[in-house]
C-alpha atoms as a PDB file:
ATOM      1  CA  UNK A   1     295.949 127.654  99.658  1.00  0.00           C
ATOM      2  CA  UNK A   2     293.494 126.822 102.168  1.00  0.00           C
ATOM      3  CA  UNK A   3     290.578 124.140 101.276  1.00  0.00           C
ATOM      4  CA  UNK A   4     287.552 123.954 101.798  1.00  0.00           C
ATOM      5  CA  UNK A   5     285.806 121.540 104.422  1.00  0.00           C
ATOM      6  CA  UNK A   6     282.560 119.648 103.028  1.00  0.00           C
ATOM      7  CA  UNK A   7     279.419 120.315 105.273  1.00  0.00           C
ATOM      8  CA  UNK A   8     279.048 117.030 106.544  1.00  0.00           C
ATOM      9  CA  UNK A   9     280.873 113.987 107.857  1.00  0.00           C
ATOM     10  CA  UNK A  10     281.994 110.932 104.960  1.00  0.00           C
ATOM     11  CA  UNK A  11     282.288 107.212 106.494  1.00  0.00           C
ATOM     12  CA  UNK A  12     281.971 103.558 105.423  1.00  0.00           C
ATOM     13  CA  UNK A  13     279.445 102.293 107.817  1.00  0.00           C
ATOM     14  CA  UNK A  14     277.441 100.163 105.269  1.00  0.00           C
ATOM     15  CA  UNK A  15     273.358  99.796 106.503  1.00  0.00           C
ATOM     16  CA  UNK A  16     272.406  96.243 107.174  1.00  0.00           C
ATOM     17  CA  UNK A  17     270.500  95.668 103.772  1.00  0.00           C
ATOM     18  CA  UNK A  18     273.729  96.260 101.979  1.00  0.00           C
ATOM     19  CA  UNK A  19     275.871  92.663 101.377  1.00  0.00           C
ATOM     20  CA  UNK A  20     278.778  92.206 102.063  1.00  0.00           C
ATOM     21  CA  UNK A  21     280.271  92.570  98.574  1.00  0.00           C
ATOM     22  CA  UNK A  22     279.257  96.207  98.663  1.00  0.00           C
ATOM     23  CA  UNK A  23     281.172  98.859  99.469  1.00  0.00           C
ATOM     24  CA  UNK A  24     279.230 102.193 100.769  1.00  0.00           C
ATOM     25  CA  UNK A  25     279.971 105.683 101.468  1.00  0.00           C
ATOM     26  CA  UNK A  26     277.700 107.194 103.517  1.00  0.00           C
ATOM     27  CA  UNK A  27     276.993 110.935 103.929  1.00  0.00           C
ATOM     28  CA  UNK A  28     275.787 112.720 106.887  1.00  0.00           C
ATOM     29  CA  UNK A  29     274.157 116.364 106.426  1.00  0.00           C
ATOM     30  CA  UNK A  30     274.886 119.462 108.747  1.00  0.00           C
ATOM     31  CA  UNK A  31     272.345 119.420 111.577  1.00  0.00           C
ATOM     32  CA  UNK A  32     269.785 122.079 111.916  1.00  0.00           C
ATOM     33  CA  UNK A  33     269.176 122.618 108.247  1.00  0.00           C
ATOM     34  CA  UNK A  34     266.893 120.004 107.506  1.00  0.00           C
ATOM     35  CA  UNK A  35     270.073 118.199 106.034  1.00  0.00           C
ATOM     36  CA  UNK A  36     269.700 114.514 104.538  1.00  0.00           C
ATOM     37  CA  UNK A  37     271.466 110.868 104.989  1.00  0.00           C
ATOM     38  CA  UNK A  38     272.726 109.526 101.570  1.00  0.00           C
ATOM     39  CA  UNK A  39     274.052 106.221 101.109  1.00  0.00           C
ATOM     40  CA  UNK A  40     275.856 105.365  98.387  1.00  0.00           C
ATOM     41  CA  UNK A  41     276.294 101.282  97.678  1.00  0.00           C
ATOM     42  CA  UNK A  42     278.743 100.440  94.937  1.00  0.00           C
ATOM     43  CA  UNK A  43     279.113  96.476  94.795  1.00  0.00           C
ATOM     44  CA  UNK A  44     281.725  94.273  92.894  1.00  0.00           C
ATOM     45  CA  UNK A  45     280.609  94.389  89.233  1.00  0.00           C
ATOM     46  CA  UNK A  46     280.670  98.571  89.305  1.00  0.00           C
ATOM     47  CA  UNK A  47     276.943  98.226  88.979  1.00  0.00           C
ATOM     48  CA  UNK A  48     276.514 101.600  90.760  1.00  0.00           C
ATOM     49  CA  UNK A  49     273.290 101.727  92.802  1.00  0.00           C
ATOM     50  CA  UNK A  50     272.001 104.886  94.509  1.00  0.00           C
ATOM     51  CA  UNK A  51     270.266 103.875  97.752  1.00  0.00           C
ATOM     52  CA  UNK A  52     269.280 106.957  99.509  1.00  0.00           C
ATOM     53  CA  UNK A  53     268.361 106.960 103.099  1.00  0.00           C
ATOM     54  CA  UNK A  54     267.050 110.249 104.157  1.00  0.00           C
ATOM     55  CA  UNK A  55     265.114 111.755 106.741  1.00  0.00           C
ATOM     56  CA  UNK A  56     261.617 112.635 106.213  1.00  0.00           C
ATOM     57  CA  UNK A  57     258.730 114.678 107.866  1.00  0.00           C
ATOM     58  CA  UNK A  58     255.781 113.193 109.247  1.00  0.00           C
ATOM     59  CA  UNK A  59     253.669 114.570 106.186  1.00  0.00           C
ATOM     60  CA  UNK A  60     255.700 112.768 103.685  1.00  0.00           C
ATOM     61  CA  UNK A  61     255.771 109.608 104.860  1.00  0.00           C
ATOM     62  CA  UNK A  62     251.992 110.007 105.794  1.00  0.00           C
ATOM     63  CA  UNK A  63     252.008 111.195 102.289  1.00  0.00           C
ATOM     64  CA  UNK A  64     253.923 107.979 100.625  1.00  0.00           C
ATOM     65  CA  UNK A  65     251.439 105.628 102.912  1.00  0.00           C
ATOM     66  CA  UNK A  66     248.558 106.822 101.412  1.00  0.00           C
ATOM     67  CA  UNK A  67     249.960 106.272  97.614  1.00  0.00           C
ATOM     68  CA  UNK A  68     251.104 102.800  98.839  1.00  0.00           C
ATOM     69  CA  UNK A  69     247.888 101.966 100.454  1.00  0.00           C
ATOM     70  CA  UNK A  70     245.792 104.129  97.481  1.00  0.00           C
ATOM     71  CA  UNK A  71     248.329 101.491  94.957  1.00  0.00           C
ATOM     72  CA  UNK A  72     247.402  98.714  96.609  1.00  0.00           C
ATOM     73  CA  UNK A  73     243.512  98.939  96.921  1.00  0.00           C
ATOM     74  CA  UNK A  74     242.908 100.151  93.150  1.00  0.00           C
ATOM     75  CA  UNK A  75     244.585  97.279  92.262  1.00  0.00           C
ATOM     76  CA  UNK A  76     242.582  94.754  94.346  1.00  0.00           C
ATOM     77  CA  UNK A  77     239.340  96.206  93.525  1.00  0.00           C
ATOM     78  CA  UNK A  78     238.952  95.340  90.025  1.00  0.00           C
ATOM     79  CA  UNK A  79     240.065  91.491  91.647  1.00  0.00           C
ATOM     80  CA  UNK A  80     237.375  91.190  93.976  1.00  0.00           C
ATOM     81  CA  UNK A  81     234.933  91.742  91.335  1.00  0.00           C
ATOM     82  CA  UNK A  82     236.730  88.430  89.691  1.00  0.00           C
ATOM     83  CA  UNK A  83     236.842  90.384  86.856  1.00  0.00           C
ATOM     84  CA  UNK A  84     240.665  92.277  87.858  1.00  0.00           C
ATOM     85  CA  UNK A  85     241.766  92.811  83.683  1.00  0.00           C
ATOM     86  CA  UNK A  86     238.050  92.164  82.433  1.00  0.00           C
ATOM     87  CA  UNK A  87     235.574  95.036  81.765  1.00  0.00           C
ATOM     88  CA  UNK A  88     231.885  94.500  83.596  1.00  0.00           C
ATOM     89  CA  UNK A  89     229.508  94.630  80.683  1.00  0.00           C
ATOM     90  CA  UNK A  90     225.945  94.266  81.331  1.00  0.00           C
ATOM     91  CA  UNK A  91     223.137  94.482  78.412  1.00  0.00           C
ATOM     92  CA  UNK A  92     221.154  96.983  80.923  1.00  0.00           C
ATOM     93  CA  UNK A  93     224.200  99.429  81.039  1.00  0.00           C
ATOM     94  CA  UNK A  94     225.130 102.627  78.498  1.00  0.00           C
ATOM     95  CA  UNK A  95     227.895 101.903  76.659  1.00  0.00           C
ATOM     96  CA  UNK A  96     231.412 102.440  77.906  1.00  0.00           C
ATOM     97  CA  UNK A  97     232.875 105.976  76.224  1.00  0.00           C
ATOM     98  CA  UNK A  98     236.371 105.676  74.922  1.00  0.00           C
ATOM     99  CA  UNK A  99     238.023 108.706  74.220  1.00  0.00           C
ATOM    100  CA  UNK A 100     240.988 109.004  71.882  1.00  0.00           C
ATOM    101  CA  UNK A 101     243.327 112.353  71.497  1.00  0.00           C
ATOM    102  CA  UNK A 102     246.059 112.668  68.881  1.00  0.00           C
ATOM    103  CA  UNK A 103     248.683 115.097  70.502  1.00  0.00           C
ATOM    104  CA  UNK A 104     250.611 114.563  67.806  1.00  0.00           C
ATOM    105  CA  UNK A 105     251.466 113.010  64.327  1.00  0.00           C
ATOM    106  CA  UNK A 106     254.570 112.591  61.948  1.00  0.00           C
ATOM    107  CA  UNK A 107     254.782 111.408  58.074  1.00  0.00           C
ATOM    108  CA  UNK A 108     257.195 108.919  57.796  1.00  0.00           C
ATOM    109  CA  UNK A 109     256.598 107.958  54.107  1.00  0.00           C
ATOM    110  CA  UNK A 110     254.119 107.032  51.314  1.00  0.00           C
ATOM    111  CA  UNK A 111     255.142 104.377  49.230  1.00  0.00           C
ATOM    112  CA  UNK A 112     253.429 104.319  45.547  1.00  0.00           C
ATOM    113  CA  UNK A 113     254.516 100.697  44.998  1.00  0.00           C
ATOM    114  CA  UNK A 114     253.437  98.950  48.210  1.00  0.00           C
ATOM    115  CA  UNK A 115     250.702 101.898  48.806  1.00  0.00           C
ATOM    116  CA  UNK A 116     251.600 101.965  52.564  1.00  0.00           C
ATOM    117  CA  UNK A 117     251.184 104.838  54.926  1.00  0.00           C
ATOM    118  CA  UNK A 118     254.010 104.788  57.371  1.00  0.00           C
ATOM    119  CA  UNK A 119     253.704 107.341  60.663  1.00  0.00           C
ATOM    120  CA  UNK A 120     254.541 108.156  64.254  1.00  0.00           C
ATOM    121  CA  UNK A 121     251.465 109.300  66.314  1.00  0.00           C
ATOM    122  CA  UNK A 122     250.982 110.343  70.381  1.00  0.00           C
ATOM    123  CA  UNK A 123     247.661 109.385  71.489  1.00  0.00           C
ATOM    124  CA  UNK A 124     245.599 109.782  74.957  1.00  0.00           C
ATOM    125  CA  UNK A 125     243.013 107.196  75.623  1.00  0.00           C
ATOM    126  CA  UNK A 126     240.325 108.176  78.648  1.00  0.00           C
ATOM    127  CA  UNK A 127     237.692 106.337  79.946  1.00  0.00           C
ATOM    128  CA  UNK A 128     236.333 105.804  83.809  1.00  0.00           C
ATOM    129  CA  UNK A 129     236.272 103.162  85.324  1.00  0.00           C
ATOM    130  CA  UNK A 130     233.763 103.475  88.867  1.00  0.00           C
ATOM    131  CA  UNK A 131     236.041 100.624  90.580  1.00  0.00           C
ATOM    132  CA  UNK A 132     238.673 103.070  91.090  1.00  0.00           C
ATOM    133  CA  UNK A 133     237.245 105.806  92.457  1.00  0.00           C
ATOM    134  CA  UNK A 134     238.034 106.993  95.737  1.00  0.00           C
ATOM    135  CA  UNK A 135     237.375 109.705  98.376  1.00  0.00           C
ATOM    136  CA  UNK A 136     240.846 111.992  98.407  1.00  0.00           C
ATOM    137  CA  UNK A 137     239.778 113.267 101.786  1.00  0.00           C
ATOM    138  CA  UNK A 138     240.667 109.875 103.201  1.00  0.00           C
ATOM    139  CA  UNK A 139     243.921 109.565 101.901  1.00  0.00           C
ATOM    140  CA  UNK A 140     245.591 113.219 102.923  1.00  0.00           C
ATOM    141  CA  UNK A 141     244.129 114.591  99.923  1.00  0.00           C
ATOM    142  CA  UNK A 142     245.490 112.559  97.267  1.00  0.00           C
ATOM    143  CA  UNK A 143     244.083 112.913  94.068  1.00  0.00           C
ATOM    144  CA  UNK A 144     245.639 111.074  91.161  1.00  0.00           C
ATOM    145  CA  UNK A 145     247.473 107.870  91.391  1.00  0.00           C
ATOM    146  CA  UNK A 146     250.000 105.769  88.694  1.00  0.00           C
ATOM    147  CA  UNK A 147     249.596 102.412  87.891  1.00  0.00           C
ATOM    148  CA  UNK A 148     251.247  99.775  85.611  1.00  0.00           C
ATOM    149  CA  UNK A 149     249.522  98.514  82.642  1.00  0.00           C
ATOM    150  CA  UNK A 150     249.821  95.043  83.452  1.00  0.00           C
ATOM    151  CA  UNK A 151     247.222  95.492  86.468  1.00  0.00           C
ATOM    152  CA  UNK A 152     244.289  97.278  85.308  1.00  0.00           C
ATOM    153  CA  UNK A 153     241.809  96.605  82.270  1.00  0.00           C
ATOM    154  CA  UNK A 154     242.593  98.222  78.946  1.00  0.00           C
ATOM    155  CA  UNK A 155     240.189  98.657  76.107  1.00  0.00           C
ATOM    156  CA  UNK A 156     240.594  96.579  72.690  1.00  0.00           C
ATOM    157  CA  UNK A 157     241.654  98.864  70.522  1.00  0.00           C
ATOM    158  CA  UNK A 158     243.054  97.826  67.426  1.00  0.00           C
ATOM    159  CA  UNK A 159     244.932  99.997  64.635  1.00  0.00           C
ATOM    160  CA  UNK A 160     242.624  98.710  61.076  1.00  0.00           C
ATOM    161  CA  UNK A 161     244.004  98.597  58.233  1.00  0.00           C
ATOM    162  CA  UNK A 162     247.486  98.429  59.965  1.00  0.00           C
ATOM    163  CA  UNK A 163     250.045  95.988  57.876  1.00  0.00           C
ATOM    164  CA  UNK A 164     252.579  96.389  60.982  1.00  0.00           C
ATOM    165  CA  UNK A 165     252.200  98.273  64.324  1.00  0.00           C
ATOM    166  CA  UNK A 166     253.993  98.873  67.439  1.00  0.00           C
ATOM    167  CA  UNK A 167     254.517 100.784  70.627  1.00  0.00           C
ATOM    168  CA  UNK A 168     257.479 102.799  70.769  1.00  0.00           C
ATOM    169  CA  UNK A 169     257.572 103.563  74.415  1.00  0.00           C
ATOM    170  CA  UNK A 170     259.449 100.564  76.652  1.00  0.00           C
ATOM    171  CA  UNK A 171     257.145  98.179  78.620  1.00  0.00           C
ATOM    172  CA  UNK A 172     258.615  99.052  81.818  1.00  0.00           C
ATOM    173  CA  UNK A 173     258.119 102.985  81.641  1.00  0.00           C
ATOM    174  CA  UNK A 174     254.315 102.766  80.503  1.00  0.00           C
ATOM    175  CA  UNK A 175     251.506 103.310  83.384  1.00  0.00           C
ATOM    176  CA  UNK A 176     248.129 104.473  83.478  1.00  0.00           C
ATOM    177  CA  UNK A 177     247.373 107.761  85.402  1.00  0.00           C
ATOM    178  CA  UNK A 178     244.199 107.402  88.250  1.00  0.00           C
ATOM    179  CA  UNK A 179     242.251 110.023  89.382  1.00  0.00           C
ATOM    180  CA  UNK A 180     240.268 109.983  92.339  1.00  0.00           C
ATOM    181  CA  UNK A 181     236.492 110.045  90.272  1.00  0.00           C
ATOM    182  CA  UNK A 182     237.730 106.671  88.479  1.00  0.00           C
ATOM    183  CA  UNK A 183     238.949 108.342  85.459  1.00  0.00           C
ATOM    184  CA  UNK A 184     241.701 107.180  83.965  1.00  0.00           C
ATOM    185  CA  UNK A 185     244.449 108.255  81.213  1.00  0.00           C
ATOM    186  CA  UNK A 186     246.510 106.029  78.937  1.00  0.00           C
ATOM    187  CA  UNK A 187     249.337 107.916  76.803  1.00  0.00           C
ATOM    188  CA  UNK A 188     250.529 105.635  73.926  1.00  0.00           C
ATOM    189  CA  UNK A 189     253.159 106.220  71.131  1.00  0.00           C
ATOM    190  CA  UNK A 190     252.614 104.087  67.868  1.00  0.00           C
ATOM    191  CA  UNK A 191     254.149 103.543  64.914  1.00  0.00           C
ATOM    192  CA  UNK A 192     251.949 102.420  62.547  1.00  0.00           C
ATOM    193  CA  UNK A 193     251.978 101.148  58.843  1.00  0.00           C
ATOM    194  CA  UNK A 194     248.685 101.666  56.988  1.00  0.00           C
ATOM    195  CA  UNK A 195     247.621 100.292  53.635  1.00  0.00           C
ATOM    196  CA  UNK A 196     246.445 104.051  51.617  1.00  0.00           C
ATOM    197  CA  UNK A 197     244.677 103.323  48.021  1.00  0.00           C
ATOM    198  CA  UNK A 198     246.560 105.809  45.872  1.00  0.00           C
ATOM    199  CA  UNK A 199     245.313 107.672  43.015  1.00  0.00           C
ATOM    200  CA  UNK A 200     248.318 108.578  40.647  1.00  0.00           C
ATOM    201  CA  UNK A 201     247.006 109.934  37.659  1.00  0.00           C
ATOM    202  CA  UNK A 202     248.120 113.367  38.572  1.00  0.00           C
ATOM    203  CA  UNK A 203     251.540 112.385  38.969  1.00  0.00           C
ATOM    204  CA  UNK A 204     253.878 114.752  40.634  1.00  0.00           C
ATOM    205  CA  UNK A 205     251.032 117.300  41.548  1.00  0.00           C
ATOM    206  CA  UNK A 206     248.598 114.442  43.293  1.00  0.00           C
ATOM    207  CA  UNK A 207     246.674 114.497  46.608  1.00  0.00           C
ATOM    208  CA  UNK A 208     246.129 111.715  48.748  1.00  0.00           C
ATOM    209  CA  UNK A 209     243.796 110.448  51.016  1.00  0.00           C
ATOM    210  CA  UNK A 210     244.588 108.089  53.650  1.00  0.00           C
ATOM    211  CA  UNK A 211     242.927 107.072  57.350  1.00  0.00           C
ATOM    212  CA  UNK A 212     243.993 105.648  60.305  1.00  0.00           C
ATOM    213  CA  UNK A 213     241.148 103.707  62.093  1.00  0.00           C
ATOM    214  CA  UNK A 214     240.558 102.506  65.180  1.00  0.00           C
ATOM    215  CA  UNK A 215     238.389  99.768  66.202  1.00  0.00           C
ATOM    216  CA  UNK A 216     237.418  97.127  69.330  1.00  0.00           C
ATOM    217  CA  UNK A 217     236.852  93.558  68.201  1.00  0.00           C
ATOM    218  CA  UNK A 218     235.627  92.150  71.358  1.00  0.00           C
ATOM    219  CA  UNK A 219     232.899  94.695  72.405  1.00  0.00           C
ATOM    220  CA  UNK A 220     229.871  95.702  69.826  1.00  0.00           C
ATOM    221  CA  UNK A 221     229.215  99.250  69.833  1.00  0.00           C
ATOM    222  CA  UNK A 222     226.015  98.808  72.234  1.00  0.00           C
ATOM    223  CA  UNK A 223     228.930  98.082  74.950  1.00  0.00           C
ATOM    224  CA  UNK A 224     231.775 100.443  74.136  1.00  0.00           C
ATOM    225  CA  UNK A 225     231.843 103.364  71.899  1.00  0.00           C
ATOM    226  CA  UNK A 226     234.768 105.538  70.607  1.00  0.00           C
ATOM    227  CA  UNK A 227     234.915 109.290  70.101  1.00  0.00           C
ATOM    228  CA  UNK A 228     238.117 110.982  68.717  1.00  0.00           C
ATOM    229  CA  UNK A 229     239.772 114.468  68.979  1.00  0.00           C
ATOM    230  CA  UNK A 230     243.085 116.184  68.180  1.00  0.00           C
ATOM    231  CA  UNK A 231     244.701 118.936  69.793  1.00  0.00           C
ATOM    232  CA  UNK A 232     246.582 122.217  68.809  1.00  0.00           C
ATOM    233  CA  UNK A 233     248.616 120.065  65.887  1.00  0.00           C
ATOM    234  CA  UNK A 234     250.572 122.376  63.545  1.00  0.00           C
ATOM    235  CA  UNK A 235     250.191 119.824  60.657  1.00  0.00           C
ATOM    236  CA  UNK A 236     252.173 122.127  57.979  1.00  0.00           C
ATOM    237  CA  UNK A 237     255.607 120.762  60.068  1.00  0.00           C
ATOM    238  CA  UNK A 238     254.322 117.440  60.343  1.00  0.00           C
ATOM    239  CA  UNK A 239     255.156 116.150  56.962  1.00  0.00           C
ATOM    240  CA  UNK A 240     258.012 114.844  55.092  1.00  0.00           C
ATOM    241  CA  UNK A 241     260.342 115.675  51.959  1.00  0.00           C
ATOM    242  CA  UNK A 242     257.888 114.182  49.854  1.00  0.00           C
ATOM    243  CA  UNK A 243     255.123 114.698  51.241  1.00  0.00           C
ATOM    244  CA  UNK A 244     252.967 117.737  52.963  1.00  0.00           C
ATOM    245  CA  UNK A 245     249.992 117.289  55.430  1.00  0.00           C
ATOM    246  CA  UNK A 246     247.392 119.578  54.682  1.00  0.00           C
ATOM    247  CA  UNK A 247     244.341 118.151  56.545  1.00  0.00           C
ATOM    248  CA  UNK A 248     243.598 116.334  59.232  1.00  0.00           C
ATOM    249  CA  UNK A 249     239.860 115.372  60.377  1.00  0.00           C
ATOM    250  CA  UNK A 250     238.137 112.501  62.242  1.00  0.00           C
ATOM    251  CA  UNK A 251     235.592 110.489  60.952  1.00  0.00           C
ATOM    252  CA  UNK A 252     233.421 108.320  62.740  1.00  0.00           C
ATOM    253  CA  UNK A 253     231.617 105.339  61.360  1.00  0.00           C
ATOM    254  CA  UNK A 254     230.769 101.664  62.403  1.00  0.00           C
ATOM    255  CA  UNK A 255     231.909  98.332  61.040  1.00  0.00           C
ATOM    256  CA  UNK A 256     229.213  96.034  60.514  1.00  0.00           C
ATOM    257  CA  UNK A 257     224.989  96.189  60.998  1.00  0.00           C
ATOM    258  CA  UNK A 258     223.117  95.776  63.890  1.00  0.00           C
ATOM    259  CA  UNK A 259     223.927  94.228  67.341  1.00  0.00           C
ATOM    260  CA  UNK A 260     226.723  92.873  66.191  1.00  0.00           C
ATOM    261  CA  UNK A 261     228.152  96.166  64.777  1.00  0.00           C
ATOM    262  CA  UNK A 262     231.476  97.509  66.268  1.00  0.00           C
ATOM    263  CA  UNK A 263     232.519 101.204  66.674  1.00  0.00           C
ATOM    264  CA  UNK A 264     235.174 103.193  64.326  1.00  0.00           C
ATOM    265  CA  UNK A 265     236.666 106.107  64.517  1.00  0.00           C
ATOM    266  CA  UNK A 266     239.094 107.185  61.794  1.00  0.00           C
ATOM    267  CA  UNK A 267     241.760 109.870  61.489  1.00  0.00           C
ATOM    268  CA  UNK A 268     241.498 111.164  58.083  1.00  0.00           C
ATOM    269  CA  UNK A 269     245.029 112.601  56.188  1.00  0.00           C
ATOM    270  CA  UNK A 270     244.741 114.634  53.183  1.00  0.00           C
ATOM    271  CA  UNK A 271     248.560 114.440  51.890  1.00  0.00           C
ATOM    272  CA  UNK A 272     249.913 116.366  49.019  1.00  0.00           C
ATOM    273  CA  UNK A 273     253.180 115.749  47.166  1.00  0.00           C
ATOM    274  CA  UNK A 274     255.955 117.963  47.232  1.00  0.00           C
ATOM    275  CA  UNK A 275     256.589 118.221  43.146  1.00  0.00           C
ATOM    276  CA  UNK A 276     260.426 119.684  43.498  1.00  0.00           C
ATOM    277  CA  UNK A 277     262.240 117.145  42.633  1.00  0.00           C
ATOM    278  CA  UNK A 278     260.337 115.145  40.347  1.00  0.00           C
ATOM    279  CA  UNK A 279     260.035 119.050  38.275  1.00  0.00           C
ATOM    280  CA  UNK A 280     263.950 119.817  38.972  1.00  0.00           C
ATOM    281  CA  UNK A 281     265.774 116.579  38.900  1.00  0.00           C
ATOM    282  CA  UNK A 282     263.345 114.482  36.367  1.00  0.00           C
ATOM    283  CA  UNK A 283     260.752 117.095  34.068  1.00  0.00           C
ATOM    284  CA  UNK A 284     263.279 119.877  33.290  1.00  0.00           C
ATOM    285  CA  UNK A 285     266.205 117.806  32.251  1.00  0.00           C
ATOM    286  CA  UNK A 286     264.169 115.504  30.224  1.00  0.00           C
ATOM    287  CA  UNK A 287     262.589 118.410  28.213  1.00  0.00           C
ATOM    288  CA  UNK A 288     266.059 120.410  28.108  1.00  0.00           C
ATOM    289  CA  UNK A 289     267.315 117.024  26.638  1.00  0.00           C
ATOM    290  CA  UNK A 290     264.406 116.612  24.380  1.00  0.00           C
ATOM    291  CA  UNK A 291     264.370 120.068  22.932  1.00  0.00           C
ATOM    292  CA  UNK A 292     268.144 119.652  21.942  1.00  0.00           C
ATOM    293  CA  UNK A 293     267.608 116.818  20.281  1.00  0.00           C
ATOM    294  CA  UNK A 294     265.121 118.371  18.340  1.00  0.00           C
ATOM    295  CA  UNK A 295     267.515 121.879  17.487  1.00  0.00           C
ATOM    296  CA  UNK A 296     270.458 118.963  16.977  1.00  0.00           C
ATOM    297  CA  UNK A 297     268.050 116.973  14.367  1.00  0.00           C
ATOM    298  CA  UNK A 298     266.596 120.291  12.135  1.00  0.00           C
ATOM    299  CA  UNK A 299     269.829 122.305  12.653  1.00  0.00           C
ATOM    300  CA  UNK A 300     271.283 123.704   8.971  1.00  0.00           C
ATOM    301  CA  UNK A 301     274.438 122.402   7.475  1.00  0.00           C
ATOM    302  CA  UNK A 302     277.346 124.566   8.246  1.00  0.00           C
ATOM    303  CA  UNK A 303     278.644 126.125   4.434  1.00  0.00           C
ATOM    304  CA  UNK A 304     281.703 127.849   5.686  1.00  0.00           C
ATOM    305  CA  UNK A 305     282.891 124.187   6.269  1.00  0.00           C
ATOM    306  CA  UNK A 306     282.125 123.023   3.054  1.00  0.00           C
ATOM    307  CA  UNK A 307     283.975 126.196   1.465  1.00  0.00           C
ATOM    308  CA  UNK A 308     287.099 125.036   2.948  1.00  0.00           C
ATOM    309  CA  UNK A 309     287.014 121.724   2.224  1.00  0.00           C
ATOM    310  CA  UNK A 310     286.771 122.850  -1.615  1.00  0.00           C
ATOM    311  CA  UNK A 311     290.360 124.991  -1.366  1.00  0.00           C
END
């Protein structure tokens, strides 16, 4: 049976960045096709690393110059100020608008005992900053630009309330997106335990009311404000076995008077219990229980057995 040929031509010529512990195939496309050079370096520990060397047009390198140069000049903007992780807050200025979007929200639990609200939420924070901005007609039309975490200023926004919080997402995946007006996007993934006062008087057909606020300690509301929204949520699938989500509102309110008042902005949850198993596994077996009892205690004395322990 005849095989087939591959469309290109295999060899072992190693580039010059590769060591010499590395062993690499290389891959040469069929000509005329717009066909690509692969190199693939595998070294002495299996540690299989996927250089790929392939031929570009003009545009996209042009095209990966202008993100590289775009990269480097957003980051050394904020710098020059001398301010490069620090916002520029002046008492003449409006304050800074924070904008906060829940995408999406999951009930984890609500514990009666320790009255702690535990959930996984998606938010967007957006805000602009004017020291990023740039003209996309001078940088083949580029438009929107990623950048790590660790290089740009973030706002102070805390989780209240919060008895344990943390980001889910890895430190070395998260990055902020750019655009070319100075706007830019930060999509976080918490999960968050709240403190929720609990009101169980109504025990198993109770409501509860818990929030999730935000807040920023180091800027007073005159400097930075928040302002919350949610998206399309479907909150009937978003609770748990226990638990059902039946509303979901922001509130916004401040935390202390005056100038040195900060903003808040609060996620409200209106949670109601699921009563099936506290009615199936704990309310009708005690009262089928109870009510025997009761027939057991008042039931008459059974004469035919007396009759025959007489003969």
């Amino acid at each position: 049976m005849p095989t087939k040929e591959p469309r290109g031509n295999f060899s072992t010529n190693a580039p010059p960045s590769i060591s010499p512990k590395q062993h690499a195939t290389s891959f040469h496309g069929p000509s005329g096709n717009g066909g690509a050079d692969f190199t693939l370096v595998d070294d002495e520990h299996h540690n299989h690393d996927y250089h790929g060397y392939y031929s570009r047009s003009e545009h996209q390198q042009k095209n990966e110059q202008h993100v590289v140069q775009l990269e480097k000049e957003r980051c050394k903007r904020p710098a020059a100020t001398g301010q490069p992780k620090m916002r520029s807050v002046q008492s003449d200025t409006p304050p800074l608008n924070i904008q906060i979007k829940l995408f999406y929200i999951q009930i984890v639990g609500l514990e009666a005992q320790t009255q702690v609200l535990s959930t996984i939420y998606q938010i967007k924070m957006k805000w602009r900053d004017p020291r990023l901005a740039w003209n996309p007609e001078d940088y083949g039309g580029i438009k929107q630009i990623y950048l790590s975490e660790s290089l740009l200023w973030l706002p102070d926004t805390n989780v209240g309330t919060a008895t344990g919080a943390s980001i889910t997402r890895p430190d070395e995946i998260r990055a902020l997106q750019v655009l070319n007006t100075g706007r830019v996007k930060w999509p976080t993934q918490y999960f968050t335990e709240n403190i929720c006062r609990m009101q169980v008087s109504k025990f198993p057909f109770d409501t509860q009311i818990c929030t999730i606020p935000f807040l920023t300690w180091a800027y007073e509301a005159k400097f930075l404000n928040l302002t919350g929204s949610m998206s399309d949520i479907q909150i009937q699938n978003q609770g748990n076995g226990e638990w059902d989500l039946i509303d979901l509102t922001t509130i916004y309110t401040s935390y202390g008077q005056g100038e040195d008042g900060i903003a808040k902005m609060n996620y409200q949850l209106t949670l109601r219990r699921v009563p099936n198993f506290y009615v199936y596994v704990i309310a009708i077996p005690c009262f089928i229980l109870t009510m025997l009892s009761a027939v057991g205690m008042f039931w008459t004395p059974n004469y035919k057995a007396e009759q025959l322990t007489k003969t």
